[in-house]
Protein backbone atom coordinates (compact mmCIF):
# COMPACT_ATOMS: atom_id res chain seq x y z
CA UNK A 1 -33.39 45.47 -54.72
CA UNK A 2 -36.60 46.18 -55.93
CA UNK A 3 -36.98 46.70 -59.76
CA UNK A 4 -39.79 48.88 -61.53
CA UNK A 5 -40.91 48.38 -64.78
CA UNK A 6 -40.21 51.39 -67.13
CA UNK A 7 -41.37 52.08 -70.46
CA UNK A 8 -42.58 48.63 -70.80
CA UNK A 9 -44.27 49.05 -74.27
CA UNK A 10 -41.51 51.11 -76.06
CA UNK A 11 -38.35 49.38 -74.59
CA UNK A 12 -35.18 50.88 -76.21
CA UNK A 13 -32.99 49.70 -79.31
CA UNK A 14 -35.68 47.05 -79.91
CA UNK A 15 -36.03 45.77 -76.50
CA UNK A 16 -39.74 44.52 -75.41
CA UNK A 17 -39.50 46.53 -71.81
CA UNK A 18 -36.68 47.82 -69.88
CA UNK A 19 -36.27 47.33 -66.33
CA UNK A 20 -34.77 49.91 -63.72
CA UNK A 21 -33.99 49.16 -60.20
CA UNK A 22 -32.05 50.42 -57.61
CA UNK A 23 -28.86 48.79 -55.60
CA UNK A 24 -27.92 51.38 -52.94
CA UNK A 25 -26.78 54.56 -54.30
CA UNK A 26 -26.25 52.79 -57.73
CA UNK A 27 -28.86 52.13 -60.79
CA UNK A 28 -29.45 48.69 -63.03
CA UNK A 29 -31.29 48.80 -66.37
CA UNK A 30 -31.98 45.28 -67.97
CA UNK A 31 -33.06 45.65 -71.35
CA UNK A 32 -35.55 43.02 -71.67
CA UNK A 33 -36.21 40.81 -75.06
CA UNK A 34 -39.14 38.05 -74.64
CA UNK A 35 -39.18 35.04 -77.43
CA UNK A 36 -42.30 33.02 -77.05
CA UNK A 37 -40.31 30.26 -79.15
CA UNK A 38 -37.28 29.62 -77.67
CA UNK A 39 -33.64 29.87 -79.61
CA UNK A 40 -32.78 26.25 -80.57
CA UNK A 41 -29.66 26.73 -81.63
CA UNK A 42 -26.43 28.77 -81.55
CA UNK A 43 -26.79 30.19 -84.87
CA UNK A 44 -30.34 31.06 -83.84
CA UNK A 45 -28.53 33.40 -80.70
CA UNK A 46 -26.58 35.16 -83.80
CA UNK A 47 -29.41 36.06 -85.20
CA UNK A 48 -30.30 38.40 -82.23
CA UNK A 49 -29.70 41.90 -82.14
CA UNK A 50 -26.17 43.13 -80.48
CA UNK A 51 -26.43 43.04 -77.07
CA UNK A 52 -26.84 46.75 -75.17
CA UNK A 53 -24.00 49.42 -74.45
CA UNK A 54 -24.40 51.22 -71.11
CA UNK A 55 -27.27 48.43 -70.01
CA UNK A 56 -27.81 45.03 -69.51
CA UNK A 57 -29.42 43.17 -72.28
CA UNK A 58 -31.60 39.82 -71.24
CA UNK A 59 -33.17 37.47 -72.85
CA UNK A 60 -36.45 36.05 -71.52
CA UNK A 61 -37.66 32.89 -73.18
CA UNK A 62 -39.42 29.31 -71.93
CA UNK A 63 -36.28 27.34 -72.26
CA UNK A 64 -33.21 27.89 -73.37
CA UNK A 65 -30.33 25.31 -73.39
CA UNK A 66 -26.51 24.48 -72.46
CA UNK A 67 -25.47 25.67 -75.95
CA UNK A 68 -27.60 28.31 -76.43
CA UNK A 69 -27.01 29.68 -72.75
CA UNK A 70 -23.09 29.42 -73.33
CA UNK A 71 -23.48 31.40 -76.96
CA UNK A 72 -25.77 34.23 -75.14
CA UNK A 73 -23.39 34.66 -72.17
CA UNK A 74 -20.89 34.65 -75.05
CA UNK A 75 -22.16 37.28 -77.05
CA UNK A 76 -22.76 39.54 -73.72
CA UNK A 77 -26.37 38.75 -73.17
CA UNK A 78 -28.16 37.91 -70.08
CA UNK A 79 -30.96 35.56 -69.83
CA UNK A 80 -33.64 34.21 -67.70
CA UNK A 81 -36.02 30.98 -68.48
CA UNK A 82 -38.89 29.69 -66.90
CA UNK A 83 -37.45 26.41 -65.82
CA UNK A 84 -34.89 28.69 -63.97
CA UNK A 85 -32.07 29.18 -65.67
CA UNK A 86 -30.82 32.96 -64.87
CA UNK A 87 -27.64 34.72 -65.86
CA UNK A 88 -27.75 38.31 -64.93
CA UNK A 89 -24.76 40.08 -64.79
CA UNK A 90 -23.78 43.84 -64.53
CA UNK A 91 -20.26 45.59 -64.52
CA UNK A 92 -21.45 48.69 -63.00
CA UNK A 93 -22.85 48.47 -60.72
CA UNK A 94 -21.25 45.01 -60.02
CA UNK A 95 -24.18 41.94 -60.27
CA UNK A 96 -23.70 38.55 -60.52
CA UNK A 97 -26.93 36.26 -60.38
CA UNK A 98 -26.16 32.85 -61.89
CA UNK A 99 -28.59 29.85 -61.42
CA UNK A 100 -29.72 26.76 -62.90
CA UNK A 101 -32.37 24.79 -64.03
CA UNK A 102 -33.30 22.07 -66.20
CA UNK A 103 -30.77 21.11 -68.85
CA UNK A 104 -33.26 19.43 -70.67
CA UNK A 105 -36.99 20.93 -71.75
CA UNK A 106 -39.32 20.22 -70.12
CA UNK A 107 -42.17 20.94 -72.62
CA UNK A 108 -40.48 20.28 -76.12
CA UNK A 109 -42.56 22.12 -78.99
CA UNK A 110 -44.34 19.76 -81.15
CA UNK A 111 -45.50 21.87 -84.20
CA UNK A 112 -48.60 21.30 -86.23
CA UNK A 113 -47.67 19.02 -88.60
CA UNK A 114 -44.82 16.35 -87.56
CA UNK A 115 -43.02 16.14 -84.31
CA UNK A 116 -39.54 17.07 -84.15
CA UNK A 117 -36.89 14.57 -84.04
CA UNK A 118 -35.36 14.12 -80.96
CA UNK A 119 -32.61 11.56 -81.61
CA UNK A 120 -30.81 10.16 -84.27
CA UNK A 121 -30.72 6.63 -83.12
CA UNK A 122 -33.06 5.36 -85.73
CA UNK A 123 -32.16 3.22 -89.11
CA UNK A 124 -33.98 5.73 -91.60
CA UNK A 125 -31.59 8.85 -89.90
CA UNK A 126 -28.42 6.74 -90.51
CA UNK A 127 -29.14 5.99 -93.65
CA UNK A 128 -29.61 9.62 -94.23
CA UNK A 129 -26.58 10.54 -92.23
CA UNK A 130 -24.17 8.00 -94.40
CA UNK A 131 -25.42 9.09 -97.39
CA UNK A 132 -24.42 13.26 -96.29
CA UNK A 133 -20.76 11.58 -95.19
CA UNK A 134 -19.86 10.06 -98.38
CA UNK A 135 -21.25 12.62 -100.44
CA UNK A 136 -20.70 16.00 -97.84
CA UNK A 137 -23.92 17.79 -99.60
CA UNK A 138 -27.37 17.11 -101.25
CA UNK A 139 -29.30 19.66 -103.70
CA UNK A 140 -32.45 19.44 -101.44
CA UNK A 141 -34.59 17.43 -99.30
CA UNK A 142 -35.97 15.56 -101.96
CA UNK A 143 -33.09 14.59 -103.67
CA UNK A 144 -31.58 12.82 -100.44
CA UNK A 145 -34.81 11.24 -99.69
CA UNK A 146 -34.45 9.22 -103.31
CA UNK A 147 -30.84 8.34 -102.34
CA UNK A 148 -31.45 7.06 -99.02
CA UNK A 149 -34.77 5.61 -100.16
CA UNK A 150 -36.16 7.27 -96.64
CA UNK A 151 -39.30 9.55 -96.46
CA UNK A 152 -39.28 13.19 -97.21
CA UNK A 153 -40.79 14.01 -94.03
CA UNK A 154 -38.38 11.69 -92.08
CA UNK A 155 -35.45 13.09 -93.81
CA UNK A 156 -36.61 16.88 -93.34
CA UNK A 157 -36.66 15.99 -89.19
CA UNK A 158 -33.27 15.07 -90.09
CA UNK A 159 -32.37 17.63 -91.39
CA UNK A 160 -33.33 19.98 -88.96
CA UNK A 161 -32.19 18.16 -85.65
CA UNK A 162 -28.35 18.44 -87.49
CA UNK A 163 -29.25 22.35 -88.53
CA UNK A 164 -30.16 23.19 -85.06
CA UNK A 165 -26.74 21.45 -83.80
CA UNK A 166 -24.64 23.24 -86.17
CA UNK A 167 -23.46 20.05 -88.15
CA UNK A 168 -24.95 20.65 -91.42
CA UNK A 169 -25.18 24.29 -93.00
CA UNK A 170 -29.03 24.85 -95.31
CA UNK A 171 -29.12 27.26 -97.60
CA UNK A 172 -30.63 28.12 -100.91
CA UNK A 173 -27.61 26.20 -102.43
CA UNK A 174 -28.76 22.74 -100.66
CA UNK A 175 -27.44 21.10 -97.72
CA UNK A 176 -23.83 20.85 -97.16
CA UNK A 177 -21.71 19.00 -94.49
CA UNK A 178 -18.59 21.86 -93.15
CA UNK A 179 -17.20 19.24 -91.14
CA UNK A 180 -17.58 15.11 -91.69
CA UNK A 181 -16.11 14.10 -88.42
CA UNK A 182 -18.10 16.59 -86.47
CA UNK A 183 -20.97 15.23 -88.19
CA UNK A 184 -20.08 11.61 -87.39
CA UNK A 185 -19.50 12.19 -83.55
CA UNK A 186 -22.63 13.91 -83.03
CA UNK A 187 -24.77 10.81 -85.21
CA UNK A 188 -22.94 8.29 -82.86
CA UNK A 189 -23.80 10.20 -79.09
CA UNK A 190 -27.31 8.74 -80.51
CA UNK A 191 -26.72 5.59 -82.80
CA UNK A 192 -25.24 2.32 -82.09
CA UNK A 193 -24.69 -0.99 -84.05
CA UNK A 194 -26.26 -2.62 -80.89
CA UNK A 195 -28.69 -0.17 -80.21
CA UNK A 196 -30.18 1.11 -83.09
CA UNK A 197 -30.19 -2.89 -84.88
CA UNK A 198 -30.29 -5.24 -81.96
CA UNK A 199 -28.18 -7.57 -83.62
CA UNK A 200 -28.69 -11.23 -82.76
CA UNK A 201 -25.43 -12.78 -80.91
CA UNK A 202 -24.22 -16.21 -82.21
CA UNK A 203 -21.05 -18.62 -81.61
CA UNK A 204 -20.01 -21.03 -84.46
CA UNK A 205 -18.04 -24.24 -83.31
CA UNK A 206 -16.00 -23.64 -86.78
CA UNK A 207 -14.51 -20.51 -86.24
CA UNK A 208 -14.89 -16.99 -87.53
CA UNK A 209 -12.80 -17.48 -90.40
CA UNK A 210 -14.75 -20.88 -91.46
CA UNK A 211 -18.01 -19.85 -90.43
CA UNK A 212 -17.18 -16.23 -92.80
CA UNK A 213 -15.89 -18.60 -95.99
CA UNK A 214 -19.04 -20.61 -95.56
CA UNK A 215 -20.80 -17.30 -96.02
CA UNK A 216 -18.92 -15.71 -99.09
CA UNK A 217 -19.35 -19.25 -100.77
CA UNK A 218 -23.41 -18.69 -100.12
CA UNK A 219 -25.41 -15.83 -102.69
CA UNK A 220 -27.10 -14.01 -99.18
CA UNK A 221 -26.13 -10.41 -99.32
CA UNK A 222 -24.48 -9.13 -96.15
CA UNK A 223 -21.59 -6.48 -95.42
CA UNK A 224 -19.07 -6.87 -92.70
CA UNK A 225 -18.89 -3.73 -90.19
CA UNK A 226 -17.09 -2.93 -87.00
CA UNK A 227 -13.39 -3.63 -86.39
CA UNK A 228 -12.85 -6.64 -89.06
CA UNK A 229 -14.08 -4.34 -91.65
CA UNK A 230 -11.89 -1.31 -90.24
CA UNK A 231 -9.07 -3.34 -90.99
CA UNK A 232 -9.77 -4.09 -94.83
CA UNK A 233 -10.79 -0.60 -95.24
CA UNK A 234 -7.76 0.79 -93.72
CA UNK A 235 -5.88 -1.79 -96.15
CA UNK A 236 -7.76 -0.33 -99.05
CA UNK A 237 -5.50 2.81 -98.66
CA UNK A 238 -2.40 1.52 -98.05
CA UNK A 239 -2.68 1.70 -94.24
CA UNK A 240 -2.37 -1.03 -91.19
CA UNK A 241 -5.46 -0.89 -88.93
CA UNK A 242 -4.09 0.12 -85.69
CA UNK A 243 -5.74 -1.98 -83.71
CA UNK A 244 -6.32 -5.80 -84.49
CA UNK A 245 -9.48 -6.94 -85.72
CA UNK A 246 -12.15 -8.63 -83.13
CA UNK A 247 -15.23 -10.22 -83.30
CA UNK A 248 -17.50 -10.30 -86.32
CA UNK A 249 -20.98 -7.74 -87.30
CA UNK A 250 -22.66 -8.41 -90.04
CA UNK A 251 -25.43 -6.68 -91.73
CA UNK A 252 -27.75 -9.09 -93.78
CA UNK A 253 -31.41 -8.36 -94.96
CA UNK A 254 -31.88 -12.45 -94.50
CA UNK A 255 -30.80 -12.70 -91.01
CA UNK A 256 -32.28 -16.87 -90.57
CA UNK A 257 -30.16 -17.22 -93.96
CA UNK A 258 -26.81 -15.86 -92.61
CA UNK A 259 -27.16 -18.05 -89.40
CA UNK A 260 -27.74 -21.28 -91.49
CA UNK A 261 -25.14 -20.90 -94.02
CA UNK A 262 -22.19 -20.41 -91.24
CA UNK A 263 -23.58 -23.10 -88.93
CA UNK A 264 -24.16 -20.57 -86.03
CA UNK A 265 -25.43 -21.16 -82.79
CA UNK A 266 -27.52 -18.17 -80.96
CA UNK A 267 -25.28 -17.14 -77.70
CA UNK A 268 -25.90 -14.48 -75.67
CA UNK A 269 -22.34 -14.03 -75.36
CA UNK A 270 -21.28 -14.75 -78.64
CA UNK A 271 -19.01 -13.00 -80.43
CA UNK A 272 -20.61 -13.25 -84.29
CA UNK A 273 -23.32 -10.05 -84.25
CA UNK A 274 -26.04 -10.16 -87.29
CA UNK A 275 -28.05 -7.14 -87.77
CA UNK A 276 -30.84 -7.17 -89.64
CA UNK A 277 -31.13 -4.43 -92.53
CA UNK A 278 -32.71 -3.18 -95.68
CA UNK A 279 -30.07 -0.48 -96.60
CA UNK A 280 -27.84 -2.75 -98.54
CA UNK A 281 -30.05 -3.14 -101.67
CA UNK A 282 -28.61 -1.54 -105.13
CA UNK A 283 -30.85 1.67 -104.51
CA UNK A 284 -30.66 2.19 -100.69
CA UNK A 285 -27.19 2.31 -99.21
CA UNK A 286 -24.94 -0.77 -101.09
CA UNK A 287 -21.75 -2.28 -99.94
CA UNK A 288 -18.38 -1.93 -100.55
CA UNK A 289 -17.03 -4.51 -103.03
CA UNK A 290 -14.02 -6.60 -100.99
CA UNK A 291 -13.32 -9.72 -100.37
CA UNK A 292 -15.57 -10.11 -98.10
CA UNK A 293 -17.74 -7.31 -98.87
CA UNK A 294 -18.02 -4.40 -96.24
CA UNK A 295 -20.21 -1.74 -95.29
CA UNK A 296 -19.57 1.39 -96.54
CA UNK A 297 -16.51 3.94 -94.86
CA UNK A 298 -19.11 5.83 -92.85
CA UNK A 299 -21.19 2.83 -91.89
CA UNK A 300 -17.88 1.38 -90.12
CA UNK A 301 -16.66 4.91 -88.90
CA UNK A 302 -20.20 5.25 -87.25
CA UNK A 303 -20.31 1.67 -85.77
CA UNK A 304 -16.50 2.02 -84.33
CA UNK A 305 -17.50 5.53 -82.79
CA UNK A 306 -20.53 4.39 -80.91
CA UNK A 307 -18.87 1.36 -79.44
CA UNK A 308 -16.82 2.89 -76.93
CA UNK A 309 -13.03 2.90 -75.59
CA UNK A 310 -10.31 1.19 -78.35
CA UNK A 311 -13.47 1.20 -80.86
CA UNK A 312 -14.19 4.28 -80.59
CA UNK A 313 -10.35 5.41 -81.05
CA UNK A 314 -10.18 3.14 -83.95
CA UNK A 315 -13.06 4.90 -85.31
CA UNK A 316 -11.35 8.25 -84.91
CA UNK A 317 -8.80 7.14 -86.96
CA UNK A 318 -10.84 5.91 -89.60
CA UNK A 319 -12.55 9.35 -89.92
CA UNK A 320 -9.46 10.75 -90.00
CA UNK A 321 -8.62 9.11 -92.94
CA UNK A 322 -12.05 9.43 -95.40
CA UNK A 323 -12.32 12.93 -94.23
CA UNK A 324 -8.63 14.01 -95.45
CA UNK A 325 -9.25 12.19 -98.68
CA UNK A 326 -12.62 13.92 -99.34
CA UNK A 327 -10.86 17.24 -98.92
CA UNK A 328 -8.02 16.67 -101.21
């Protein structure tokens, strides 16, 4: 097969060049659209011009990935990358190339100013991201930056790593969450309790329950998380946790103070976690006021989801929950 360019700089219906080549008796036009800046998103693939009647319409870009690929070969597009990725396919005549190459870019675009965010591991994005659960919308930028007490600039990175994975709609009207569980599974395929606050381990010789009296009886400010803190939020509607409480996380902006007041010893196996945080002051992120306090719904739903197997399903259920009673 060998292809000749044709009409390169007046390709039809918008196209950049069109392509002709020959299989057998049989003809192949590709309609060929270049982006210099890859599509990032699905939503960005929408955005494209209807794909060609009669021809085959391909894309040509630097990288273009999983999700983007599976929305162009949904929307009837070809496409071709330059790490190697190639869909072409024709009907008539019949032509099926299909190959791969990197899922992941190799060159990601750093603009100008800031570099993109990459990951939503970090404390500043969670803070951000429990703030959009509990609330499902901010005015602007700006106004969730004073919420979350987080930068502008770190909260616009934010912003734009959950617009280009289709969990958060912007538009002139502010930022809005469509879906809070949607939202909450993609934060935790990033963020973990462990991994995000390296929590110091600890094993009292009282007891969880002893060691956790000492600490209400103390004025530190902390916040119980994970599956202890599932269960008293669950209570707090009525329900039974469905799976027994295990272990205890604590958030605490005195970490040294939490570990003296319950007579802890640091274990590497131990099963008391203690997280050090700034997100529970009166301005920043708070605390839900039980007895003991927890962290707030998404905080727990976030922690649970991250943690893996029964966690994880616990968390589900959690979600469940907070996001049927923020619809209603």
């Amino acid at each position: 097969m060998r292809p000749t360019p044709v009409d390169r700089s007046t390709g039809r219906g918008g196209a950049d060049a069109v392509l002709a080549a020959q299989v057998g008796a049989a003809s192949i036009a590709l309609d060929i659209e270049v982006k210099l800046n890859s599509p990032r998103s699905r939503a960005d693939v929408r955005r494209l011009r209807e794909a060609g009647t009669g021809v085959v319409s391909v894309l040509v870009a630097p990288f273009l990935s999983p999700p983007v690929r599976d929305e162009l070969e949904r929307r009837g597009w070809s496409y071709w990358d330059a790490t190697g990725n190639m869909l072409i396919r024709s009907t008539e005549p019949a032509v099926w190339i299909d190959r791969a190459g990197a899922s992941r870019n190799p060159e990601p675009a750093v603009s100008t100013g800031a570099q993109r965010l990459r990951s939503l591991k970090g404390k500043a994005a969670s803070e951000v991201i429990v703030q959009l659960l509990r609330v499902g919308s901010a005015a602007s930028v700006r106004e969730l930056a004073r919420d979350t007490g987080a930068g502008v600039g770190t909260v616009s990175r934010v912003i734009d790593l959950l617009r280009g994975d289709e969990v958060v709609d912007v538009s002139s009207g502010g930022i809005r969450v469509p879906d809070r569980i949607a939202l909450a599974r993609r934060w935790a395929q990033d963020y973990g309790f462990e991994s995000t606050f390296k929590p110091a381990r600890y094993l009292s010789l009282l007891g969880e329950e002893v060691a956790l009296d000492r600490l209400q009886r103390s004025d530190l400010r902390f916040a119980v998380t994970g599956s202890r803190a599932a269960s008293t939020d669950f209570a707090q509607s009525g329900r039974v946790a469905p799976l027994p409480a295990t272990g205890v996380w604590l958030y605490s902006d005195d970490v040294k103070g939490v570990e003296r007041a319950m007579d802890l010893a640091p274990d590497r196996r131990g099963s008391i976690l203690i997280a050090d945080c700034e997100f529970l002051s009166d301005a920043r992120e708070g605390v839900q006021d039980t007895d003991p306090p927890i962290a707030r719904s998404w905080r727990i739903i976030g922690d649970l989801l991250a943690a893996g197997g029964r966690m994880t399903a616990l968390g589900e259920d959690l979600a469940v929950l907070r996001a049927r009673e923020a619809s209603e």
